[in-house]
Protein backbone atom coordinates (compact mmCIF):
# COMPACT_ATOMS: atom_id res chain seq x y z
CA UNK A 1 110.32 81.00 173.91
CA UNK A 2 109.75 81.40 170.13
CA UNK A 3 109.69 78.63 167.23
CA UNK A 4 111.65 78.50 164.26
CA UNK A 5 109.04 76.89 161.29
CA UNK A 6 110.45 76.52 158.35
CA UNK A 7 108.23 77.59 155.63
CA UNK A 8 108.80 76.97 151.58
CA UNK A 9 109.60 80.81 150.98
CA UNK A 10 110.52 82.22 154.39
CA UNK A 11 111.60 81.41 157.72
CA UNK A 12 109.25 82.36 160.55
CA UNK A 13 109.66 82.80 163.91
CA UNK A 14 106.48 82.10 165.34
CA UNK A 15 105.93 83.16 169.38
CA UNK A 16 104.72 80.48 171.21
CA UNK A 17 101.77 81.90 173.63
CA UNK A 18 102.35 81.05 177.36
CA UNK A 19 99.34 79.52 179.38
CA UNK A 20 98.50 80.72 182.73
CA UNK A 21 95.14 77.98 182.97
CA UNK A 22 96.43 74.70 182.36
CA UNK A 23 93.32 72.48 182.03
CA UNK A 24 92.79 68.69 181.43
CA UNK A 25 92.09 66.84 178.43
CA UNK A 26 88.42 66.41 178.17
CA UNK A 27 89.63 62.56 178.37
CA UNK A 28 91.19 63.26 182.19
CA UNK A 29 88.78 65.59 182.92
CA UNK A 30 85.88 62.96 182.20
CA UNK A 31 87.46 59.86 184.18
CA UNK A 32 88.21 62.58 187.42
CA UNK A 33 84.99 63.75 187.46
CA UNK A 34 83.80 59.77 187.38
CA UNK A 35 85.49 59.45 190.21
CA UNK A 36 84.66 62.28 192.06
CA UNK A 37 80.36 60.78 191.39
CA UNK A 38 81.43 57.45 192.83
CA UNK A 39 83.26 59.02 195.98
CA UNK A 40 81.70 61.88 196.76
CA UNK A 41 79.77 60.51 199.79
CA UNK A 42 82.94 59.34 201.32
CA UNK A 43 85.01 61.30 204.52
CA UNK A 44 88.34 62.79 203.55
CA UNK A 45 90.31 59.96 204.91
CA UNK A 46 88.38 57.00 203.03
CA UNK A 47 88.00 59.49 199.99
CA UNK A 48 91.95 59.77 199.72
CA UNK A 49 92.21 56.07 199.94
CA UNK A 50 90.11 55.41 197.70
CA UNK A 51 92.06 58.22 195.16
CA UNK A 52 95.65 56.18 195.84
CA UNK A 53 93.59 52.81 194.37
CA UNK A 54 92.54 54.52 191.51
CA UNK A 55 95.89 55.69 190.96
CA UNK A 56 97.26 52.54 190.90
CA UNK A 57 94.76 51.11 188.46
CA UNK A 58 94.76 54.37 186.15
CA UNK A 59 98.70 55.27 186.41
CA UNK A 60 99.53 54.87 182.84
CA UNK A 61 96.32 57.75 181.75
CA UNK A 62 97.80 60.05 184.65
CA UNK A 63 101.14 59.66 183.62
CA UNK A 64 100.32 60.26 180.10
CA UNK A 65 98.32 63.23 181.44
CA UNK A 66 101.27 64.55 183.78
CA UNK A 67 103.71 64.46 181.26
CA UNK A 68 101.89 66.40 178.64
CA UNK A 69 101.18 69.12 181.46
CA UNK A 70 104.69 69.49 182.21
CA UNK A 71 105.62 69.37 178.35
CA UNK A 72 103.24 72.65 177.94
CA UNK A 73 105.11 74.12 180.89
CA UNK A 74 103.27 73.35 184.44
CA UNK A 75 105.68 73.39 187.15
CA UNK A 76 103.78 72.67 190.19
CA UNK A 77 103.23 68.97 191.49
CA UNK A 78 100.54 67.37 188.56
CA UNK A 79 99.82 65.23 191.26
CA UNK A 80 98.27 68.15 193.50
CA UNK A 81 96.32 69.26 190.86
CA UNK A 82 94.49 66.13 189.84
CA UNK A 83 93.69 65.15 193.46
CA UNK A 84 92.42 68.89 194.69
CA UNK A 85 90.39 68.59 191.03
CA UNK A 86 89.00 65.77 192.41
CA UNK A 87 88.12 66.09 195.44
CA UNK A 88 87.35 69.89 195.90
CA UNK A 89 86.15 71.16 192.49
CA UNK A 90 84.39 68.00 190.64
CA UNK A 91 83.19 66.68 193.92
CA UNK A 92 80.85 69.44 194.68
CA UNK A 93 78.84 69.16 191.42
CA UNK A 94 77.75 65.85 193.23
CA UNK A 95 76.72 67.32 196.28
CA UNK A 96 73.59 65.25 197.99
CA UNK A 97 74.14 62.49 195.02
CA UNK A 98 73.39 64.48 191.73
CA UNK A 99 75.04 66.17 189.55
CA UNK A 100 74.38 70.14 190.11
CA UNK A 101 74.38 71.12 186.37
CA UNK A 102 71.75 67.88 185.09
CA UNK A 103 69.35 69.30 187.30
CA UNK A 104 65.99 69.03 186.48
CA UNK A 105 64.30 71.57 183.72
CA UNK A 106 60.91 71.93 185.94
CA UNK A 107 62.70 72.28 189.38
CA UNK A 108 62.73 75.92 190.52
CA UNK A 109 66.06 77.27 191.50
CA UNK A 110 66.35 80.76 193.44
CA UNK A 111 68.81 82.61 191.01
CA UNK A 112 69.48 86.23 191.03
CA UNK A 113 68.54 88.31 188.07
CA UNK A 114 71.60 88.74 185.60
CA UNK A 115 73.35 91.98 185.76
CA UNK A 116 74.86 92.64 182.26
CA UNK A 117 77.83 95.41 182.40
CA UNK A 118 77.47 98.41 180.12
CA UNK A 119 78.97 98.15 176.68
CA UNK A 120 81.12 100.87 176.89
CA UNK A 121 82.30 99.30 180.12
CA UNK A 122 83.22 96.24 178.37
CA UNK A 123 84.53 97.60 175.20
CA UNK A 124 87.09 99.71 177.51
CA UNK A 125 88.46 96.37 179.33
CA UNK A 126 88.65 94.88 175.62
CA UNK A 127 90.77 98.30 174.02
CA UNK A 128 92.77 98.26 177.86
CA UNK A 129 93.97 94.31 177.21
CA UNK A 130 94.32 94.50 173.30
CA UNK A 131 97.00 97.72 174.24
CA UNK A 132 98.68 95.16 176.90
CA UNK A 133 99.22 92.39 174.92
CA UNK A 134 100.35 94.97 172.06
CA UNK A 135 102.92 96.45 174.26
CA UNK A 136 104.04 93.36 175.97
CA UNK A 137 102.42 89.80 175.07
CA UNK A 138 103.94 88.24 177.75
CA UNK A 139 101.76 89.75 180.82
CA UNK A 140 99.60 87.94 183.40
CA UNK A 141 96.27 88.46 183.65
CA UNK A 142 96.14 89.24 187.33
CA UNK A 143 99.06 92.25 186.38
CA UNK A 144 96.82 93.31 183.62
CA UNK A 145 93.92 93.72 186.17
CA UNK A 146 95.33 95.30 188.37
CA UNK A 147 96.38 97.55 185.73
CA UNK A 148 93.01 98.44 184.45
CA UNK A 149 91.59 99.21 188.01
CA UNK A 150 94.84 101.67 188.75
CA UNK A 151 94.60 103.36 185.46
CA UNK A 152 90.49 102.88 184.76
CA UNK A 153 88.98 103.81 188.29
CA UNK A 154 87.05 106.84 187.28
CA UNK A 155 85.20 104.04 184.83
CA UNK A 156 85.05 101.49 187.35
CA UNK A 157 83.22 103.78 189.83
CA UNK A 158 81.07 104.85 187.01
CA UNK A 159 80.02 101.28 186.34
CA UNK A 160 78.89 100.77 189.84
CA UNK A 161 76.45 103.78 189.88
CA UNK A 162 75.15 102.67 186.44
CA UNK A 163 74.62 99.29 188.60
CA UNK A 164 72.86 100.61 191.46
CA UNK A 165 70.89 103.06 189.87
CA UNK A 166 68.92 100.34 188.21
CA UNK A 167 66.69 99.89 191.43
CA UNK A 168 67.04 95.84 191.48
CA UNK A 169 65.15 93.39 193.90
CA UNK A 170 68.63 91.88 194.82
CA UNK A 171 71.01 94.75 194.68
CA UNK A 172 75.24 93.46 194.34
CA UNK A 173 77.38 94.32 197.22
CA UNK A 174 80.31 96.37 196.74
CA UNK A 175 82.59 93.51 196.67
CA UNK A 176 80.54 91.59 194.38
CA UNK A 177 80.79 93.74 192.06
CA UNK A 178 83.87 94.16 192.34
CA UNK A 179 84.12 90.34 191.72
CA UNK A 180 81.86 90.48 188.93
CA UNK A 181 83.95 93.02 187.09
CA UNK A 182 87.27 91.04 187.86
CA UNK A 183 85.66 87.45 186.55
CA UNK A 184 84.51 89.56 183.53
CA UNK A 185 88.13 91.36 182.97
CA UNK A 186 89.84 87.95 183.47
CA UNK A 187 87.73 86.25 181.09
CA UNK A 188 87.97 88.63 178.90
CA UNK A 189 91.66 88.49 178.81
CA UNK A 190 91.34 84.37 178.34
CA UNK A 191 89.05 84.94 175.02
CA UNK A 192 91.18 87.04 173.62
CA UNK A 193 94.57 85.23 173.96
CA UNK A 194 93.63 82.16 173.05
C-alpha cells in the first residue's frame, strides 16, 4: 500500500514498508513484563486467572495497545499475543525469582566462547538481501533465507569449515550453526529494512 504526501513542489508517493515483527510499545512491553515478575511462581491455571484480573483492571492500555497493532496491520488475535508474551517469553527472565539479565556482575556464568562469522560471509548475506529488496521490497525474510541458502550453499559450506577449523574447546553442532547463520541472516535482514 503506498502514500500519497503532498509536498510544496511535488507529489510523492511514498511506499509504506510492511512489518513482519510487530513488537509492543516499550509502555506495554514494561507493564507485561511487571506482570509476568509478580506471577511467575504461579501454575498455569492460577497464572491465567490471575492474567483475566489484570485484564479487567488494565483494559483501556490493552485496548489502546490492540488497536494500534491492528492499525499497523496485525491480523492475528492481539489477545494471543499479549498473553503467550506473558506468560512464555517475559516469564522466563524470572525464572527461580530474578530477573535473568540483572544478574549479578561477580557471579560466574558458563557461556560459550563467541563465534564471530567471517566478513566476507557477512558482507555476502548483506549484497544477497540489498539485491532482494532491490528487486522486490515486498519479500519475507524467511523467503529471502531460504533464498540465500539455495543460491549461496557453496559459501555456506565454506563458512562451516572456516568454523571448525578453528580447533575450539566447545565446537557448534551442525545444526547450530546452521541456526547461528539463520539468526544472523534474519537479523540482518531486520537492520536493514528498518
Amino acid at each position: 500500500m503506498s502514500q500519497l504526501v503532498v509536498n510544496e513542489k511535488a507529489i510523492v508517493y511514498k511506499k509504506e514498508k510492511k512489518i513482519y515483527r510487530y513488537k509492543f510499545t516499550n509502555e506495554f512491553v514494561f507493564a507485561l513484563m511487571e506482570f509476568a515478575r509478580m506471577n511467575n511462581m504461579l501454575n498455569s491455571e492460577n497464572f491465567k486467572k490471575s492474567w483475566v484480573c489484570w485484564s479487567k483492571i488494565n483494559a483501556e492500555m490493552i485496548a489502546l495497545e490492540k488497536q494500534r497493532l491492528v492499525d499497523l496491520g496485525y491480523n492475528k488475535s492481539v489477545e494471543d499475543k499479549m498473553y503467550n508474551s506473558a506468560r512464555y517469553y517475559f516469564r522466563s527472565k524470572y525464572k527461580n525469582g530474578y530477573n535473568n539479565d540483572m544478574v549479578k556482575k561477580g557471579s560466574k556464568q558458563n557461556r560459550r566462547k563467541y563465534i564471530p562469522l567471517n566478513r566476507e560471509f557477512l558482507k555476502n548475506i548483506e549484497m544477497h538481501i540489498n539485491g532482494l529488496l532491490s528487486n522486490d521490497g515486498n519479500i519475507q525474510p524467511k523467503k529471502a533465507y531460504e533464498d540465500f541458502i539455495k543460491n549461496h550453499k557453496n559459501l555456506q559450506d565454506k563458512e562451516y569449515e572456516r568454523i571448525r577449523d578453528l580447533e575450539l574447546e566447545d565446537t557448534l553442532s551442525e545444526n547450530e550453526l546452521a541456526l547461528k547463520i539463520k539468526k544472523t541472516y534474519k537479523n540482518k535482514f531486520y537492520t536493514l529494512t528498518h
